[in-house]
N, C-alpha and C. Protein backbone atom coordinates (compact mmCIF):
# COMPACT_ATOMS: atom_id res chain seq x y z
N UNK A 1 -22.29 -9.46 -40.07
CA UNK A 1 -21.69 -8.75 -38.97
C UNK A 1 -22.74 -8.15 -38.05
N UNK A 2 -23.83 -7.41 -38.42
CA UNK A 2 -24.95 -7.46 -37.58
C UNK A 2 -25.69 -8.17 -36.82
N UNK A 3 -25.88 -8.96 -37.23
CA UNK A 3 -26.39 -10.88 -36.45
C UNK A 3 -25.57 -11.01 -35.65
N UNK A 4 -23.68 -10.77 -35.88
CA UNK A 4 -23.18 -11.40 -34.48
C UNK A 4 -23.30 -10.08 -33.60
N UNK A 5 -22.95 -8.53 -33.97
CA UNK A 5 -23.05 -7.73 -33.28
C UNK A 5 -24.81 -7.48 -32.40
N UNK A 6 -25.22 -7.90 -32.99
CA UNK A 6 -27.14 -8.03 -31.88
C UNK A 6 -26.98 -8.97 -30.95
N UNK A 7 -26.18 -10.57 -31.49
CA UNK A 7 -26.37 -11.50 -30.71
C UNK A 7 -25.42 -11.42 -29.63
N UNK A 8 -24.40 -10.37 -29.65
CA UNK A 8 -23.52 -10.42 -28.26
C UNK A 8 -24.01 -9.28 -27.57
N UNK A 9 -24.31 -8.32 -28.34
CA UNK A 9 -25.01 -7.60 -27.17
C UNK A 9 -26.21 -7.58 -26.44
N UNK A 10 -26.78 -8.96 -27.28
CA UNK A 10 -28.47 -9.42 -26.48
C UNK A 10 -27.66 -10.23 -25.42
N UNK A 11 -26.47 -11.14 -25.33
CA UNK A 11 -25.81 -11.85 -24.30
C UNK A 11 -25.50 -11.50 -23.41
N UNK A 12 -24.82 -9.60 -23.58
CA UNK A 12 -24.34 -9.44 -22.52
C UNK A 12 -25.23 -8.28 -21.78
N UNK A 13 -26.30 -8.04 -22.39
CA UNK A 13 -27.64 -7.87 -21.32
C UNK A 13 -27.89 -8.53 -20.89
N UNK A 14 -28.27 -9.68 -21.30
CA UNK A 14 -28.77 -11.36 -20.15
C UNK A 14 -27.80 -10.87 -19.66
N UNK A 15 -26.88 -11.16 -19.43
CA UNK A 15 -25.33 -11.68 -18.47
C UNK A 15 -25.72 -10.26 -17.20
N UNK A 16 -25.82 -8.96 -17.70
CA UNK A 16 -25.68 -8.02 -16.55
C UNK A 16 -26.99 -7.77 -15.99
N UNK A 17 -28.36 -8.37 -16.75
CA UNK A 17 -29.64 -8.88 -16.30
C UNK A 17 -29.40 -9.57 -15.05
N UNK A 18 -28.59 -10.70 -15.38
CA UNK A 18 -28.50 -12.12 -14.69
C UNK A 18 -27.53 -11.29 -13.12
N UNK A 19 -26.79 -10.62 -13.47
CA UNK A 19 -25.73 -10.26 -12.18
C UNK A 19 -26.62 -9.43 -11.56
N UNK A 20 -26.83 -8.24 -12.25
CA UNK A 20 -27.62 -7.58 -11.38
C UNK A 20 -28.89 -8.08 -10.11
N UNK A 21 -29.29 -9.30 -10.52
CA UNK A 21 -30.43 -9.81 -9.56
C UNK A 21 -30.07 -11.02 -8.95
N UNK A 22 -28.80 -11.43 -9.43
CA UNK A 22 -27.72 -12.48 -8.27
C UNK A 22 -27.44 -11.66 -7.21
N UNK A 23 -28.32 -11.96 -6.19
CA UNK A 23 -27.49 -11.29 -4.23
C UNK A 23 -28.84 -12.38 -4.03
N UNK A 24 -28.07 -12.72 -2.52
CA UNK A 24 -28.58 -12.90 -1.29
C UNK A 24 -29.59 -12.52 -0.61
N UNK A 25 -30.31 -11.26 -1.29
CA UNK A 25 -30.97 -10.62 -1.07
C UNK A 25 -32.62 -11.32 -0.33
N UNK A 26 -33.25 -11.48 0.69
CA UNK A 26 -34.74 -11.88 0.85
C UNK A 26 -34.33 -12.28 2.34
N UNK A 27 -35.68 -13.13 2.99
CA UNK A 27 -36.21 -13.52 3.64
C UNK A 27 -35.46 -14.92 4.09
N UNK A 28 -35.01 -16.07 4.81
CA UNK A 28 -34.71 -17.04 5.45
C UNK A 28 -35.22 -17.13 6.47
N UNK A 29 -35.43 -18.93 6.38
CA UNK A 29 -35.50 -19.89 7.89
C UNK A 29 -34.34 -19.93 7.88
N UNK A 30 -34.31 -19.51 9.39
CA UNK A 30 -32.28 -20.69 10.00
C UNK A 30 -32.78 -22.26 10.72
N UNK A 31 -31.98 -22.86 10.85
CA UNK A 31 -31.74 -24.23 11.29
C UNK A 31 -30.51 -24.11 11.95
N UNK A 32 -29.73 -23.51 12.94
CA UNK A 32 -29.01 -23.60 13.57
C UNK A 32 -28.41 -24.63 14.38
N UNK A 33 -27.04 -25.22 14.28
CA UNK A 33 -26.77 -25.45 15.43
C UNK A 33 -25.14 -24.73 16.60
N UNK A 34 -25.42 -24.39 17.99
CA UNK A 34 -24.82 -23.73 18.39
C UNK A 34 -23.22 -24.76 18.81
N UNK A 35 -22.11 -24.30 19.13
CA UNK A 35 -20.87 -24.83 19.53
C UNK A 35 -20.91 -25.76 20.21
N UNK A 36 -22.31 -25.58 21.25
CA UNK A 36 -22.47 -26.69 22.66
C UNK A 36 -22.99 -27.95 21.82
N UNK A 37 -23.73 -28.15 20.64
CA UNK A 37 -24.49 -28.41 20.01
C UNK A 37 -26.16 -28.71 20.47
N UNK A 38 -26.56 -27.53 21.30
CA UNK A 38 -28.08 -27.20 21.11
C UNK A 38 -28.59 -26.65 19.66
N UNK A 39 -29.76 -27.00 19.44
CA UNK A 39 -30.10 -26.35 18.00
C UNK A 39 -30.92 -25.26 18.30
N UNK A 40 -31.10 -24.65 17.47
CA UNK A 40 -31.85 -22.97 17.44
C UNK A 40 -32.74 -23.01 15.87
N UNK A 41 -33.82 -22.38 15.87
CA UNK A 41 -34.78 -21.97 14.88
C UNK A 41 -34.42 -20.26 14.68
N UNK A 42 -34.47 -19.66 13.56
CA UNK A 42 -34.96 -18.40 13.87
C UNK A 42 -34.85 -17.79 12.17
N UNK A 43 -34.91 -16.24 11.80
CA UNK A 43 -35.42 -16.21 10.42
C UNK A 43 -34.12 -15.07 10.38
N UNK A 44 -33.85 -14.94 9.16
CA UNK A 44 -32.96 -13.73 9.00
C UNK A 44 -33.32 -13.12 7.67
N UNK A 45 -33.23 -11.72 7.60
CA UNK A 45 -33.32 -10.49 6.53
C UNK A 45 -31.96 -10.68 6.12
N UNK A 46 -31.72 -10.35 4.94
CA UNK A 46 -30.53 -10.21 4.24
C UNK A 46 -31.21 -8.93 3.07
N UNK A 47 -30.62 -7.78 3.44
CA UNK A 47 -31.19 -6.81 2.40
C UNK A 47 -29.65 -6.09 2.08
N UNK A 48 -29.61 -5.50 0.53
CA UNK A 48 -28.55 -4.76 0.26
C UNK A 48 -28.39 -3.40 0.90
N UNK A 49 -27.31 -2.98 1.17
CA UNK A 49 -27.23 -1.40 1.43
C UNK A 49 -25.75 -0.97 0.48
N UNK A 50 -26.05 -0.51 -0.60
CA UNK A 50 -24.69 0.10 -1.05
C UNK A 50 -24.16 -1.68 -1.61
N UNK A 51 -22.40 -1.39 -1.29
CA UNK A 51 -21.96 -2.35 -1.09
C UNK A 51 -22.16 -3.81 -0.57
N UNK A 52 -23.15 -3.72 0.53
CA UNK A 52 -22.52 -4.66 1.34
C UNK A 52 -23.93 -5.23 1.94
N UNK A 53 -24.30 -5.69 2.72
CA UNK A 53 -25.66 -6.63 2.81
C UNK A 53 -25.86 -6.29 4.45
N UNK A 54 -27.45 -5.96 5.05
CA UNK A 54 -27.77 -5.86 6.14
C UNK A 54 -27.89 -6.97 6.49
N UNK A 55 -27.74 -7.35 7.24
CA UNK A 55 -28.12 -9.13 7.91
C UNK A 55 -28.96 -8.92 9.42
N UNK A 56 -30.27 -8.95 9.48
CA UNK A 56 -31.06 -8.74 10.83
C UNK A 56 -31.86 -10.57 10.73
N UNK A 57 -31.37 -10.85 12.20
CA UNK A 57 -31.88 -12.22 12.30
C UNK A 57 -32.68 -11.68 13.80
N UNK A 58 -34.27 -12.45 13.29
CA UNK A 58 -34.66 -12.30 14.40
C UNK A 58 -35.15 -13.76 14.92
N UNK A 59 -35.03 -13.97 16.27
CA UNK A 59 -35.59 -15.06 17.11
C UNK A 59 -36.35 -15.19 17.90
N UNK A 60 -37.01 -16.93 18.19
CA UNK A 60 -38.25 -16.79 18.49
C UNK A 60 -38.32 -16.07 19.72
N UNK A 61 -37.77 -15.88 20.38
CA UNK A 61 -38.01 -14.61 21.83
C UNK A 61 -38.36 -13.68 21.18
N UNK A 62 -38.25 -13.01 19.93
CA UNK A 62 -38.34 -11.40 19.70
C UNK A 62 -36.84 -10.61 19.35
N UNK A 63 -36.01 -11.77 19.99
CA UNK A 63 -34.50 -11.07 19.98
C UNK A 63 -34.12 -10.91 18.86
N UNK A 64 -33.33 -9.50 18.23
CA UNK A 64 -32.77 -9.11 17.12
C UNK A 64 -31.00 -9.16 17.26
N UNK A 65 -30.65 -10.07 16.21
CA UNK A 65 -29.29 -9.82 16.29
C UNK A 65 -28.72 -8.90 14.69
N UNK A 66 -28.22 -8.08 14.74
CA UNK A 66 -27.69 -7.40 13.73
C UNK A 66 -26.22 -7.70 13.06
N UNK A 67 -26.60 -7.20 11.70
CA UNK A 67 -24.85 -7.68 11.17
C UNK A 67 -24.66 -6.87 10.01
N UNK A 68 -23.40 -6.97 9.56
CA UNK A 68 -23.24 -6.29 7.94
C UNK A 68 -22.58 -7.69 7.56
N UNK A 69 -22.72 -8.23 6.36
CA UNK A 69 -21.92 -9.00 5.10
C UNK A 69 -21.70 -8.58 4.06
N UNK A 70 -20.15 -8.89 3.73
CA UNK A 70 -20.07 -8.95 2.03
C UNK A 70 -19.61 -9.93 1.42
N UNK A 71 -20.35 -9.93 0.40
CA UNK A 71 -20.18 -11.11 -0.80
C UNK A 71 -21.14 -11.01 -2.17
N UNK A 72 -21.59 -12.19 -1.91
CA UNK A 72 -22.25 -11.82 -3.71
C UNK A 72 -23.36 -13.22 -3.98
N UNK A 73 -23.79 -13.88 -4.65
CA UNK A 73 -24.58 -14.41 -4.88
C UNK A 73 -24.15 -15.93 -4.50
N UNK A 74 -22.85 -16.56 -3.92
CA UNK A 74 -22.04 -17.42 -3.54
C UNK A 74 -21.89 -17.91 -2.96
N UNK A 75 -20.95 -16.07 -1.72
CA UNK A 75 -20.80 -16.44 -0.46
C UNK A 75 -20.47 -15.38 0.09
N UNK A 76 -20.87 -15.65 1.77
CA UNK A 76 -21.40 -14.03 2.13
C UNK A 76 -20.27 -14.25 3.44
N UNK A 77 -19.74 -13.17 3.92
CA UNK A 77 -19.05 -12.88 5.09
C UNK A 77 -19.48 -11.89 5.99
N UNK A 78 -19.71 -12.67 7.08
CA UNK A 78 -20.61 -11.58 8.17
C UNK A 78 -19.84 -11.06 9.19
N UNK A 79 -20.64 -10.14 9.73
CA UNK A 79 -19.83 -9.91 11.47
C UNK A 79 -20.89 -9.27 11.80
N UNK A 80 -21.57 -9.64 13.10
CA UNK A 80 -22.53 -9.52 13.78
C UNK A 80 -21.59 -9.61 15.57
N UNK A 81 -23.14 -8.69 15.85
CA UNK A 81 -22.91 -8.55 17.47
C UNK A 81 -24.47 -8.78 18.09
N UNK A 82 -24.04 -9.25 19.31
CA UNK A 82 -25.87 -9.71 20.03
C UNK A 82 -25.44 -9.97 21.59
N UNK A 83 -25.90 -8.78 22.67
CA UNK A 83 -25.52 -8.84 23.70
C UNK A 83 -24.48 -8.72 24.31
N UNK A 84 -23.41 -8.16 23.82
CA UNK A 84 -22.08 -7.96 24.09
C UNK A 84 -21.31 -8.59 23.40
N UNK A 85 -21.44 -9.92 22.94
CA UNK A 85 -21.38 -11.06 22.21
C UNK A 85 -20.46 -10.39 20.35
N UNK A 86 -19.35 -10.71 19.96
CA UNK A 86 -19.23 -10.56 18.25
C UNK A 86 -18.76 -11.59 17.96
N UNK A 87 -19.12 -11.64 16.56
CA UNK A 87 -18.98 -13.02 16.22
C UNK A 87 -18.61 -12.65 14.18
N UNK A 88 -18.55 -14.14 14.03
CA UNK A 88 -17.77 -14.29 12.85
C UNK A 88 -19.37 -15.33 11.77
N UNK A 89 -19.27 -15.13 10.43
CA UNK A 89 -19.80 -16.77 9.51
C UNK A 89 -19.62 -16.20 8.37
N UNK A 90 -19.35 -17.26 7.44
CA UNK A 90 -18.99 -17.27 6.23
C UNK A 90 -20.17 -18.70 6.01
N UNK A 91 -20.78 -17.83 4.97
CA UNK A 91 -22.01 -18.81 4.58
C UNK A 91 -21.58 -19.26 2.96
N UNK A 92 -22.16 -19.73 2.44
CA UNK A 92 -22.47 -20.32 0.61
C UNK A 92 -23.37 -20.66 0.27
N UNK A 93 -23.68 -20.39 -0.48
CA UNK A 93 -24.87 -21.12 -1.76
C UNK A 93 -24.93 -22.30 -1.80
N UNK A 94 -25.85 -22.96 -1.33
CA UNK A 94 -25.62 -24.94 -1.93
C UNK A 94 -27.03 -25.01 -2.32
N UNK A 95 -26.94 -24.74 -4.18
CA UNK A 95 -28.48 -24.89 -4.47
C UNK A 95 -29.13 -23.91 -3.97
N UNK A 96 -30.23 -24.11 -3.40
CA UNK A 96 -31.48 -23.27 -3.38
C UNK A 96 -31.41 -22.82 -1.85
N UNK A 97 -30.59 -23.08 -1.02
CA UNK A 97 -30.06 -22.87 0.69
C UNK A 97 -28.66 -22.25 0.24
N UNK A 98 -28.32 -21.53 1.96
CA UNK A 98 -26.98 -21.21 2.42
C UNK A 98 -26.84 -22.06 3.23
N UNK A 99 -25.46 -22.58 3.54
CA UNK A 99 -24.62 -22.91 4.82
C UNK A 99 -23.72 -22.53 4.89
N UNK A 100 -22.98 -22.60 6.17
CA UNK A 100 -22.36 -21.86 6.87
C UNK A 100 -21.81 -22.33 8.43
N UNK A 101 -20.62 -21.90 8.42
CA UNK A 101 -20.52 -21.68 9.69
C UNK A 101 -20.35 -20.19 10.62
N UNK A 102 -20.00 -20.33 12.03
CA UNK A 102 -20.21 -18.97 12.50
C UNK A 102 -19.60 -19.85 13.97
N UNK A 103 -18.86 -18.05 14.73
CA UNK A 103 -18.17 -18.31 16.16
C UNK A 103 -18.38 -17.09 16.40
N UNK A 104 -18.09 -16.93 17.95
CA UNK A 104 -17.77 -15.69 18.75
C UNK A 104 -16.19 -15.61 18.79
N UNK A 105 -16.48 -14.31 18.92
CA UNK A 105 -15.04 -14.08 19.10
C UNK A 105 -14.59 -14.46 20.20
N UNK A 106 -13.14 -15.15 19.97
CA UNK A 106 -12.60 -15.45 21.34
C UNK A 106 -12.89 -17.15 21.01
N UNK A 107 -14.09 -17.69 20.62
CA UNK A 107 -14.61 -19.35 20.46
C UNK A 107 -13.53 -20.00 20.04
N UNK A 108 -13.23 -21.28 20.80
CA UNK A 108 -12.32 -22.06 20.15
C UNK A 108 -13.61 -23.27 18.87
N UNK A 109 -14.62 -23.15 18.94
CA UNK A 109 -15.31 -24.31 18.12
C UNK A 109 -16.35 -23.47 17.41
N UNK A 110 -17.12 -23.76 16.32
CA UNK A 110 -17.87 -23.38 15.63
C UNK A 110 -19.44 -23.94 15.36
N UNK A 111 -19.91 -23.02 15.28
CA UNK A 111 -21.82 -23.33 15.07
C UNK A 111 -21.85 -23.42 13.53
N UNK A 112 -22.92 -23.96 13.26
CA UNK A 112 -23.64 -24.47 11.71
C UNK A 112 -24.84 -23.65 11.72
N UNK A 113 -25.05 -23.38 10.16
CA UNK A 113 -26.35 -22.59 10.56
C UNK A 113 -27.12 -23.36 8.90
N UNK A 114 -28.35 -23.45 8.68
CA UNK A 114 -28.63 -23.44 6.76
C UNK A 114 -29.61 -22.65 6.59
N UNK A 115 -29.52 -21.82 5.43
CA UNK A 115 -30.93 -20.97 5.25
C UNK A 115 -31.54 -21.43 4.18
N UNK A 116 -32.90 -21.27 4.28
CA UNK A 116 -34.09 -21.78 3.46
C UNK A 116 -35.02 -20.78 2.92
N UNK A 117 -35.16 -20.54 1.71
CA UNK A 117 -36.38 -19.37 1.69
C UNK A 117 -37.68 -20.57 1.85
């Protein structure tokens, strides 16, 4: 009874090991492409706050667009604003990248985006 009681509670440290350091959390390349379908380069922060995830993408002009997401190690739901501009993306995990799409509000069509550490 000791052997199984060590071996589930060594499991379910891994397991809340393992959750605890599942987020979104770091550094990305984007690969964008926009509604018109021009493509875009640019990098985005994804850092935790509390709940919910900062999302600062900056581009090659210098331009900062800001956002909050929530989700989890999966898939993230954003809402960002940039120039008057708000907008929508729901990204996922595929492997070792996110994709995603993303619109403005009001957009009848949608942009692609993939992140890369």
């Amino acid at each position: 009874m000791n052997f199984l009681t060590s071996t589930l509670a060594g499991c379910a440290f891994l397991a809340s090991a393992t959750l605890a350091f599942a987020d979104p959390t770091g550094h990305y390349q984007v690969d964008g492409v926009n509604p018109d379908g021009t493509t875009y380069k640019a990098m985005v922060l994804v850092a935790k706050i509390g709940d919910t995830f900062s999302i600062t993408y900056t581009m090659p002009n210098d331009a900062v667009v800001k956002g909050t997401a929530i989700g989890d190690d999966t898939v993230l739901s954003l809402g960002y604003s940039s120039a008057g501009d708000t907008g929508v993306a729901l990204m996922y995990r595929d492997g070792d990248r996110w994709q995603g799409v993303w619109t403005y509000l009001g957009a009848k069509k949608l942009g692609t985006e993939t992140w890369t550490e």
